[in-house]
C-alpha atoms as a PDB file:
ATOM      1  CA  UNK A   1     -17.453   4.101   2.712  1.00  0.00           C
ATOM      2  CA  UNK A   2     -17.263   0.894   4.653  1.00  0.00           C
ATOM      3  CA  UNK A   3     -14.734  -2.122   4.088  1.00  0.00           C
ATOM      4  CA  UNK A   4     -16.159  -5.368   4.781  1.00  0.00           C
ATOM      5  CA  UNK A   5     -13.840  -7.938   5.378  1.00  0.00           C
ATOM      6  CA  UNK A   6     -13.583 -11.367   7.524  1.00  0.00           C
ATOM      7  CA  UNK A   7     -12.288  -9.065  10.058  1.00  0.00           C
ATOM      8  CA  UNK A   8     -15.275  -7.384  10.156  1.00  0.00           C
ATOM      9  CA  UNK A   9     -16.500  -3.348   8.580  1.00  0.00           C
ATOM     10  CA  UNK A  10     -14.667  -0.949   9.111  1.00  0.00           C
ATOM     11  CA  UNK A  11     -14.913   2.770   7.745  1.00  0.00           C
ATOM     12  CA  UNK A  12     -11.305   4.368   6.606  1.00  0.00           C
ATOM     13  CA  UNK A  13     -12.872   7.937   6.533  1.00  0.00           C
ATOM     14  CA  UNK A  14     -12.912   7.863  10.445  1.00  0.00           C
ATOM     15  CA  UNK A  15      -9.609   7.895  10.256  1.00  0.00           C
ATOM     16  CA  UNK A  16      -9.798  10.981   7.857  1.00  0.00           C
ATOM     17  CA  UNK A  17     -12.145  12.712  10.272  1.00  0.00           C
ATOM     18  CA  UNK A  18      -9.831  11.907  12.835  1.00  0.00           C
ATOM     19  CA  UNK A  19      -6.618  13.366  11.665  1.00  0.00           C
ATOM     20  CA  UNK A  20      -8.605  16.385  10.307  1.00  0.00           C
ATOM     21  CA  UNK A  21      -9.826  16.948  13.793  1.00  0.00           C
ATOM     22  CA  UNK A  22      -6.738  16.638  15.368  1.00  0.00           C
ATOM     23  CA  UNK A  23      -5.015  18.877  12.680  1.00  0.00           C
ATOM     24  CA  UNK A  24      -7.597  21.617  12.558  1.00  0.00           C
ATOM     25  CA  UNK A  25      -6.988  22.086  16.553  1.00  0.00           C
ATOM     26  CA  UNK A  26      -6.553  25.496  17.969  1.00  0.00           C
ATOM     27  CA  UNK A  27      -5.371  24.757  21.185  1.00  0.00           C
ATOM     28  CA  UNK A  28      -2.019  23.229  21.286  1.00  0.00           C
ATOM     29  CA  UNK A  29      -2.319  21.689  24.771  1.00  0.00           C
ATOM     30  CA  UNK A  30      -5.523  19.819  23.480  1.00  0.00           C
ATOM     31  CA  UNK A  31      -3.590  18.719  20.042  1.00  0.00           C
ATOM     32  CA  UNK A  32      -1.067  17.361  22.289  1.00  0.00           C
ATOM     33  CA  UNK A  33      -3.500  15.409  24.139  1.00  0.00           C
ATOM     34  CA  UNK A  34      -4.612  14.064  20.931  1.00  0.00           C
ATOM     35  CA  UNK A  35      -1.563  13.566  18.817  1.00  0.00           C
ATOM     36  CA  UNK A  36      -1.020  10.323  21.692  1.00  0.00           C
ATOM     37  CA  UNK A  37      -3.839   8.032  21.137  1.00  0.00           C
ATOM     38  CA  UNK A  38      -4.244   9.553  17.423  1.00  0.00           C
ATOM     39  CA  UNK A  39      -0.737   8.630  16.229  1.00  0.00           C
ATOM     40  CA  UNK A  40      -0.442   5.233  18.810  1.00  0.00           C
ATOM     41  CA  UNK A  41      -3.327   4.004  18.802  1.00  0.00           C
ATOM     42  CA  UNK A  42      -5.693   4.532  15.509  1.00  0.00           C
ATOM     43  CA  UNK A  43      -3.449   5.344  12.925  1.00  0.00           C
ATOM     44  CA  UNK A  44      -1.967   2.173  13.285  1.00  0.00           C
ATOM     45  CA  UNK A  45      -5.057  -0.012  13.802  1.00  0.00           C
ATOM     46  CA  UNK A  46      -6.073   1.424  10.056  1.00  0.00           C
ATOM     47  CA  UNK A  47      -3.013   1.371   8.172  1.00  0.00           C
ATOM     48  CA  UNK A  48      -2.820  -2.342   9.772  1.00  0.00           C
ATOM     49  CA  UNK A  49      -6.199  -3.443   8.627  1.00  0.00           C
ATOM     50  CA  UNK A  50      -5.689  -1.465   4.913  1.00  0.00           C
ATOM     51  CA  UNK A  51      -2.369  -3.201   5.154  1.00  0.00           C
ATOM     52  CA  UNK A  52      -3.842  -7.303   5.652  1.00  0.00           C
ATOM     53  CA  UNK A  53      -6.807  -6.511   2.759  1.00  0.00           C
ATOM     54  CA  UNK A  54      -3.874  -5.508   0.288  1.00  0.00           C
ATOM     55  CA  UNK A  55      -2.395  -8.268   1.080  1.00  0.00           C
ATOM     56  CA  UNK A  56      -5.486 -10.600   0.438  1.00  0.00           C
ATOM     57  CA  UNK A  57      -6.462  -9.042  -2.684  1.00  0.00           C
ATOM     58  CA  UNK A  58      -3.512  -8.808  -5.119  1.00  0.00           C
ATOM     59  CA  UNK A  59      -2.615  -4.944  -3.854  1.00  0.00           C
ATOM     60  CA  UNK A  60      -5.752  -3.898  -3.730  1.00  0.00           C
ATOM     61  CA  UNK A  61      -8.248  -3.270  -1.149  1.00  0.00           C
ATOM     62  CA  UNK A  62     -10.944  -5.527  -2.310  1.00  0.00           C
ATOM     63  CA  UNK A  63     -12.003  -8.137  -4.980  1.00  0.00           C
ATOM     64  CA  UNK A  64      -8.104  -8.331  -5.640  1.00  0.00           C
ATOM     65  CA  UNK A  65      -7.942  -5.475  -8.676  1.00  0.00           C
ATOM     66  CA  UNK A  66      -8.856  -1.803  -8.738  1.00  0.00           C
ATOM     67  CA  UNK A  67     -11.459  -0.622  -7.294  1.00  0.00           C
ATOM     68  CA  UNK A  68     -13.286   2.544  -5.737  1.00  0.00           C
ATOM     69  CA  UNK A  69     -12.117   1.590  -2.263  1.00  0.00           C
ATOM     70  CA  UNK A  70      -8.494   1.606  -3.684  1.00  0.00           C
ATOM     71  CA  UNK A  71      -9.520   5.476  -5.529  1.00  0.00           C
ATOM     72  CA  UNK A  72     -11.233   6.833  -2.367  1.00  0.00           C
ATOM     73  CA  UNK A  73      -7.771   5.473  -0.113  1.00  0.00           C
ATOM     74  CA  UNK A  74      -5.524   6.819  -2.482  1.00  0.00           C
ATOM     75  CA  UNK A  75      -7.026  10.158  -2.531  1.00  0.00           C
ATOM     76  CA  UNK A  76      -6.620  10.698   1.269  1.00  0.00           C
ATOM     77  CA  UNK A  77      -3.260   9.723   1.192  1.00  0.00           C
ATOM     78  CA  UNK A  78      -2.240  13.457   0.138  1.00  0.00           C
ATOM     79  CA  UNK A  79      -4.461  15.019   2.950  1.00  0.00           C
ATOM     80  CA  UNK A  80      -2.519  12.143   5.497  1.00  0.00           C
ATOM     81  CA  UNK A  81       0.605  13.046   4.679  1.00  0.00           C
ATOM     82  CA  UNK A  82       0.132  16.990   5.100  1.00  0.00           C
ATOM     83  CA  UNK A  83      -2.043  16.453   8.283  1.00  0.00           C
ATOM     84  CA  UNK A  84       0.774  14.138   9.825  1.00  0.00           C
ATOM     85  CA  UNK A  85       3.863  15.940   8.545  1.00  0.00           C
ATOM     86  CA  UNK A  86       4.936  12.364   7.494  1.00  0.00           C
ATOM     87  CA  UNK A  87       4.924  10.226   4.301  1.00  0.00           C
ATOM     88  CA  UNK A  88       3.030   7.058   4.205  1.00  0.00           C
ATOM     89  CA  UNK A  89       3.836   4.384   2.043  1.00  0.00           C
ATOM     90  CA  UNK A  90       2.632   3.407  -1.127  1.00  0.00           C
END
């Protein structure tokens, strides 16, 4: 599912296949490698984007009330949090 936004499309479920990629690792020294860039780098270019279109659009991701961008977010929020061990906010 693309966003399209004046920053331009981007698609949130990279990030999913990201983390899933990075958590379904075998090899811990190749994880490791990972966990740098993943954590750094692309996690928060996302979450940043997400962040700026809730901002735009009443708390929601687009047209500024619910929609199925905000469903299809919200349900890989549970699969983020177990994958990173952390909680994200929402």
């Amino acid at each position: 599912m693309y966003i399209f936004s004046p920053m331009g499309a981007f698609d949130p479920g990279t990030l999913y296949i990201e983390l899933r990629t990075y958590h379904q690792e075998q090899d811990e020294k190749v994880k490791e490698t990972k966990a740098g860039p993943l954590f750094n780098e692309h996690v928060p270019y996302y979450l940043e984007k997400l962040d700026i279109l809730a901002k735009k659009n009443n708390g929601h991701l687009a047209v500024g009330r619910l929609t199925w961008a905000d469903l299809y977010f919200i349900a890989m929020l549970d699969s983020f949090k177990i994958i990173t061990k952390k909680r994200f906010p929402c």
